[in-house]
Protein backbone atom coordinates (compact mmCIF):
# COMPACT_ATOMS: atom_id res chain seq x y z
CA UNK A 1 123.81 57.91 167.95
CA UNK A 2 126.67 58.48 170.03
CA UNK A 3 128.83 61.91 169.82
CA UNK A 4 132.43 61.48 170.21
CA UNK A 5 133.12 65.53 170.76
CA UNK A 6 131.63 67.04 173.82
CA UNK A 7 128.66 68.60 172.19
CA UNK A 8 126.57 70.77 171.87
CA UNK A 9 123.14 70.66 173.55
CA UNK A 10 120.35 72.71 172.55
CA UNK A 11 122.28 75.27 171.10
CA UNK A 12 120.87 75.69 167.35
CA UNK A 13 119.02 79.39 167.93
CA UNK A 14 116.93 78.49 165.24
CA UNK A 15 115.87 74.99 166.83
CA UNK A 16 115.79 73.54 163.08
CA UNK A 17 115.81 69.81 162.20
CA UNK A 18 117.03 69.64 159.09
CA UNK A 19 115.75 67.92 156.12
CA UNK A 20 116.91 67.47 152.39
CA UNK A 21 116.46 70.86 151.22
CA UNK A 22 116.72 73.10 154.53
CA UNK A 23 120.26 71.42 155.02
CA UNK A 24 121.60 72.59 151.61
CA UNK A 25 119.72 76.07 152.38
CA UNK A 26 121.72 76.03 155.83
CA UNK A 27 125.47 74.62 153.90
CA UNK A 28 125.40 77.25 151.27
CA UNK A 29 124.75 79.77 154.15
CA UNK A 30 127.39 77.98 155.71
CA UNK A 31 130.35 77.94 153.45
CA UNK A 32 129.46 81.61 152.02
CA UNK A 33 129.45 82.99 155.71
CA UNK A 34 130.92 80.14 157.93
CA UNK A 35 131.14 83.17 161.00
CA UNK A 36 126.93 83.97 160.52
CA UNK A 37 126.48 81.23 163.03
CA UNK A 38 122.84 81.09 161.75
CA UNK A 39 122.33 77.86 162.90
CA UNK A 40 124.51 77.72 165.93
CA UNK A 41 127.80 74.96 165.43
CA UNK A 42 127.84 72.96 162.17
CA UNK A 43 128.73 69.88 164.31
CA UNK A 44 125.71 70.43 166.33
CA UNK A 45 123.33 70.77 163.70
CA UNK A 46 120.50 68.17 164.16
CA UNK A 47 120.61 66.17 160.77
CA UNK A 48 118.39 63.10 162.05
CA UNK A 49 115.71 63.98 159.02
CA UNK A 50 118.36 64.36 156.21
CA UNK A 51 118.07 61.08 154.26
CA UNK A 52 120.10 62.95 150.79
CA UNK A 53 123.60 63.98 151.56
CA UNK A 54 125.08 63.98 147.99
CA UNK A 55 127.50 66.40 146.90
CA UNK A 56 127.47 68.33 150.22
CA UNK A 57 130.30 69.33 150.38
CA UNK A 58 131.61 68.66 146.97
CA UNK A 59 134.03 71.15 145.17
CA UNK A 60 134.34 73.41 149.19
CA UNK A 61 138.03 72.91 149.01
CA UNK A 62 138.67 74.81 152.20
CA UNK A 63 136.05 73.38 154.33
CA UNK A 64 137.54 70.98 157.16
CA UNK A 65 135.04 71.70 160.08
CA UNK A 66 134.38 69.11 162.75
CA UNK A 67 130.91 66.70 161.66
CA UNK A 68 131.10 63.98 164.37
CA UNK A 69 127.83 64.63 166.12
CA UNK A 70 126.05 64.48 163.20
CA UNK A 71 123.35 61.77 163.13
CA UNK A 72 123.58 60.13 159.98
CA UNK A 73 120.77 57.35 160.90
CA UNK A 74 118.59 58.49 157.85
CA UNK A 75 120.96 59.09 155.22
CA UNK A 76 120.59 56.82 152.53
CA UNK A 77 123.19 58.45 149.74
CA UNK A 78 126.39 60.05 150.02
CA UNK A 79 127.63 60.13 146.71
CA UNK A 80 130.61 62.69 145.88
CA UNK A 81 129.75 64.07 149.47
CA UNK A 82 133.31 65.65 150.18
CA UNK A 83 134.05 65.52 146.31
CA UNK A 84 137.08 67.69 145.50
CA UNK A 85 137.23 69.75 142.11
CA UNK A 86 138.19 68.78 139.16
CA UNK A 87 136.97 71.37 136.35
CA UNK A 88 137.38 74.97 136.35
CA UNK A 89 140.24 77.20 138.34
CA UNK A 90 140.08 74.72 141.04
CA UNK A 91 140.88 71.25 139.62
CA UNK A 92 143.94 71.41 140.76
CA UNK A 93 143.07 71.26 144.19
CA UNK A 94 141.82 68.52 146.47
CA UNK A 95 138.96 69.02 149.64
CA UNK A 96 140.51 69.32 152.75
CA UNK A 97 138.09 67.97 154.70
CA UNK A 98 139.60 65.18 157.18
CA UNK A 99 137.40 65.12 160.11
CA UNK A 100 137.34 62.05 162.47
CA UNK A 101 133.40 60.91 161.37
CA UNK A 102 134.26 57.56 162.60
CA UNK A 103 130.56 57.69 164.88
CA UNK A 104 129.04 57.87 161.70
CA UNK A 105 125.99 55.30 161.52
CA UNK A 106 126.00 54.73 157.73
CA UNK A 107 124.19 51.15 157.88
CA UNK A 108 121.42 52.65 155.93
CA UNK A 109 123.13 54.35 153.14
CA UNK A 110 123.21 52.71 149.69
CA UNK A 111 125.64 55.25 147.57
CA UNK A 112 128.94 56.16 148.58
CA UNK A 113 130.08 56.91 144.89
CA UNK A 114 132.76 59.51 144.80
CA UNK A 115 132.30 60.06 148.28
CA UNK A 116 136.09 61.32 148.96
CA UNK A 117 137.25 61.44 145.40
CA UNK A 118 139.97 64.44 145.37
CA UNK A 119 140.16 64.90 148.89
CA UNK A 120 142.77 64.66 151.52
CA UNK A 121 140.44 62.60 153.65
CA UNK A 122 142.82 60.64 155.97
CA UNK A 123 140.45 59.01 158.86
CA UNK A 124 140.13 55.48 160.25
CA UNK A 125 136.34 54.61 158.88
CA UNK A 126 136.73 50.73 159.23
CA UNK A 127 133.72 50.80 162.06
CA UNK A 128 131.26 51.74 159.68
CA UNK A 129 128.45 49.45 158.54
CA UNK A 130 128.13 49.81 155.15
CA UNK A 131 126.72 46.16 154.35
CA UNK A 132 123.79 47.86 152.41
CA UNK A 133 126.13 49.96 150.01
CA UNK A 134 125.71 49.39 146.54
CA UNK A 135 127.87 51.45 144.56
CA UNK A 136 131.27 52.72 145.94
CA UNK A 137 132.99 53.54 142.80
CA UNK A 138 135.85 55.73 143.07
CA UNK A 139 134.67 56.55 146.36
CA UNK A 140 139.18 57.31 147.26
CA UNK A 141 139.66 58.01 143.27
CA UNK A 142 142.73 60.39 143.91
CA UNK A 143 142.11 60.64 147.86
CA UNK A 144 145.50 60.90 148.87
CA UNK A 145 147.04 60.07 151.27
CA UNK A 146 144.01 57.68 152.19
CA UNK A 147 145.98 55.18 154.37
CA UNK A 148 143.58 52.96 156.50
CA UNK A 149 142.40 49.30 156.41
CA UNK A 150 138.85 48.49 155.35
CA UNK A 151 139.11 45.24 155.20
CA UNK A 152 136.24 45.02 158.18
CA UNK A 153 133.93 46.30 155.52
CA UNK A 154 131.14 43.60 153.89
CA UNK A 155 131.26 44.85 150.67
CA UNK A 156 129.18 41.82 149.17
CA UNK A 157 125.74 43.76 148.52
CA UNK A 158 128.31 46.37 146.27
CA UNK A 159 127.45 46.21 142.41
CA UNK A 160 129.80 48.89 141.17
CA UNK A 161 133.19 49.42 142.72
């Protein structure tokens, strides 16, 4: 896992690896108090145990914080991940998120549904290994102004695009 920001060190005060649950724990904490620092940087944050990433970020319109370091080694599914809204007072709106996650080792993930449906995601991904992705559908649905070649991707283990 290679970091493309200089980063971070031992810096987490808390020292937590974070698994399924304690990293949903640590984003709600997050996005209702992004200054509590609780766990130090949210692009330092050591995610080598998380394997579920799903919905993450979905419907956190404003968030648009730096997630390069992550390691995303384990991570399995990432289905409607940066997911804008579309229901309630917010469906108008999109996720801003549009982070350069281009480091991002996603050769183990299997579910990139919805992944960046409604968002303003706008980075060059076509590195990523995603050979063992089986469903990508509308992972761009309404991800404007998505604008970059994938054509590097081997889609052929996908069953629902």
């Amino acid at each position: 896992h290679s970091c493309p920001a200089p980063c971070c060190g031992d810096i987490d005060p808390t020292n937590t690896t974070f698994d399924d649950e304690t990293i949903r724990n640590a984003i709600n904490i997050y996005l209702n108090d992004p200054a509590s620092n609780v766990h130090g940087p949210i692009n330092c944050w050591d995610t080598s145990q998380v394997t579920n990433m799903s919905n993450l970020f979905a419907f956190a319109v404003s968030f648009d914080e730096p997630l390069g370091c992550w390691d995303t080694t384990s991570v399995t599914s990432m289905d409607g991940m940066f997911q804008g809204p579309r229901l309630g007072a917010e469906r108008d709106k999109r996720s801003y998120f549009n982070q350069d996650i281009s480091s991002w080792d996603v050769s183990q993930v299997t579910d990139m549904s919805f992944m960046f449906k409604d968002s303003y995601f706008n980075q060059s991904i076509d590195v990523w290994n995603v050979s063992s992705v089986r469903r990508m559908k509308e992972m761009f649905a309404r991800s404007n102004p998505f604008s970059h070649s994938l054509s590097s991707w081997d889609v052929s283990a996908v069953t629902d695009m």
